[in-house]
Protein backbone atom coordinates (compact mmCIF):
# COMPACT_ATOMS: atom_id res chain seq x y z
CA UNK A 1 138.63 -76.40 137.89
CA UNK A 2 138.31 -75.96 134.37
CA UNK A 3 135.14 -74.18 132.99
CA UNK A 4 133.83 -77.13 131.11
CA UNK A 5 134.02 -79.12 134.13
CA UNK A 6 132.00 -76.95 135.85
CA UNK A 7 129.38 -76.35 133.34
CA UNK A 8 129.25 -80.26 133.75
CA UNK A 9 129.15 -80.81 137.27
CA UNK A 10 126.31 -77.39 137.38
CA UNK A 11 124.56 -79.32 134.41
CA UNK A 12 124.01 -82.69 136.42
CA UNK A 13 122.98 -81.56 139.57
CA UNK A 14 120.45 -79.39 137.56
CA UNK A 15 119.07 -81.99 135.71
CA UNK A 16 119.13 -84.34 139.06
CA UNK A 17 117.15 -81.56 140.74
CA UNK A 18 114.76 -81.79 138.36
CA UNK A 19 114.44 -85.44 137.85
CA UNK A 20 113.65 -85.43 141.82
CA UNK A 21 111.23 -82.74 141.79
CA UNK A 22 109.55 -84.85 139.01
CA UNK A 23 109.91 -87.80 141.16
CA UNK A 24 107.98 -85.74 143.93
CA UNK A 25 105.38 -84.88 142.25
CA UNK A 26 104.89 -88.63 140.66
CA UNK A 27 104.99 -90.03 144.42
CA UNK A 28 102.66 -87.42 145.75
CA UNK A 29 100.31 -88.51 143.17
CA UNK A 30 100.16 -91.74 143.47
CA UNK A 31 100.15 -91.89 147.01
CA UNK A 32 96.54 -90.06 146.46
CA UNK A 33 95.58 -92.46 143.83
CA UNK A 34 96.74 -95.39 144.65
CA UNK A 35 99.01 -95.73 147.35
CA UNK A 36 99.46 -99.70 147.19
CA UNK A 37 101.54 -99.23 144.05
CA UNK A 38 103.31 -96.16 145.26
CA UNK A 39 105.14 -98.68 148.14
CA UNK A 40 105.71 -101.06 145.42
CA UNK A 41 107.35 -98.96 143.59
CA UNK A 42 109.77 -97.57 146.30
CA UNK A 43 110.27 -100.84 147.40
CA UNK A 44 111.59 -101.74 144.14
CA UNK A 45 113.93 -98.89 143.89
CA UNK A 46 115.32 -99.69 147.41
CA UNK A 47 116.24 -103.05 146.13
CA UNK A 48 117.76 -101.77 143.12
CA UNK A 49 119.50 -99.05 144.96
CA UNK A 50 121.03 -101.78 147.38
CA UNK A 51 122.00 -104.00 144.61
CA UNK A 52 124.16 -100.89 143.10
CA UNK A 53 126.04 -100.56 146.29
CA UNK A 54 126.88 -103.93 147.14
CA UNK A 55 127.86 -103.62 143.59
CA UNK A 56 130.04 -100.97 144.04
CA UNK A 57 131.62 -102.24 146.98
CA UNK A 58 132.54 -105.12 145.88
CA UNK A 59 134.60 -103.38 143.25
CA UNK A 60 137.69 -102.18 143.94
CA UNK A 61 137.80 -98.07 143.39
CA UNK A 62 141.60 -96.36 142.86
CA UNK A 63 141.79 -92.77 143.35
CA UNK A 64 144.98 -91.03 141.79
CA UNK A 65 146.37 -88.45 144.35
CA UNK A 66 147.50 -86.35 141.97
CA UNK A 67 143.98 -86.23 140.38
CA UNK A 68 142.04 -85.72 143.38
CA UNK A 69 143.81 -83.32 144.73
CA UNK A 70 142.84 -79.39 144.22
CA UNK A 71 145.56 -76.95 143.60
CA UNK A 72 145.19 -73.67 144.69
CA UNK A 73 147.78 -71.74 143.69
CA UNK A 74 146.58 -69.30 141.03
CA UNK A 75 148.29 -68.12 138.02
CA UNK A 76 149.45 -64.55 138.62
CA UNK A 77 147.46 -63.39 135.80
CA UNK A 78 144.25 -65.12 136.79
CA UNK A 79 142.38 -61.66 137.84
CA UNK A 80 142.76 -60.45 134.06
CA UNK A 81 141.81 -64.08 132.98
CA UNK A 82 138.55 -63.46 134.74
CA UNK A 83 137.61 -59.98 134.16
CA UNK A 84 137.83 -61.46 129.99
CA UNK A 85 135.89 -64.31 131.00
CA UNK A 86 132.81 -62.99 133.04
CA UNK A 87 132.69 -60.09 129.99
């Protein structure tokens, strides 16, 4: 995988972490203050939610083998490549 791929992938799972901490801590609050509104609310996203997927599979997904596939056959040099890298 190419570095700028991972720095991707690492950079949206650490922003979705945080977005459902934050989403934690807003549902932990309002269940205190008012917990009417906190069902609302969930119920609101679970409709959403379900309206995505249907979405979704209704729509017809391709995957290219070629693309999905990981190849792990390393360069011969790859150890030197790495040593320069984590420098």
């Amino acid at each position: 995988m190419p570095s700028y791929k991972y720095w991707l992938v690492k950079r949206s799972v650490d922003l979705e972490v945080i977005r459902q901490r934050k989403l934690f801590i807003s549902d932990v609050a309002t269940a205190f203050s008012d917990p009417k509104k906190g069902i609302t609310n969930l119920e609101k996203q679970e409709v959403r939610l379900e309206q995505l997927y249907n979405s979704m599979i209704n729509r017809k997904i391709t995957i290219d083998d070629k693309t999905s596939t990981v190849n792990w056959d390393f360069p011969d040099d790859s150890v030197d490549k790495m040593k320069r890298w984590q420098r």
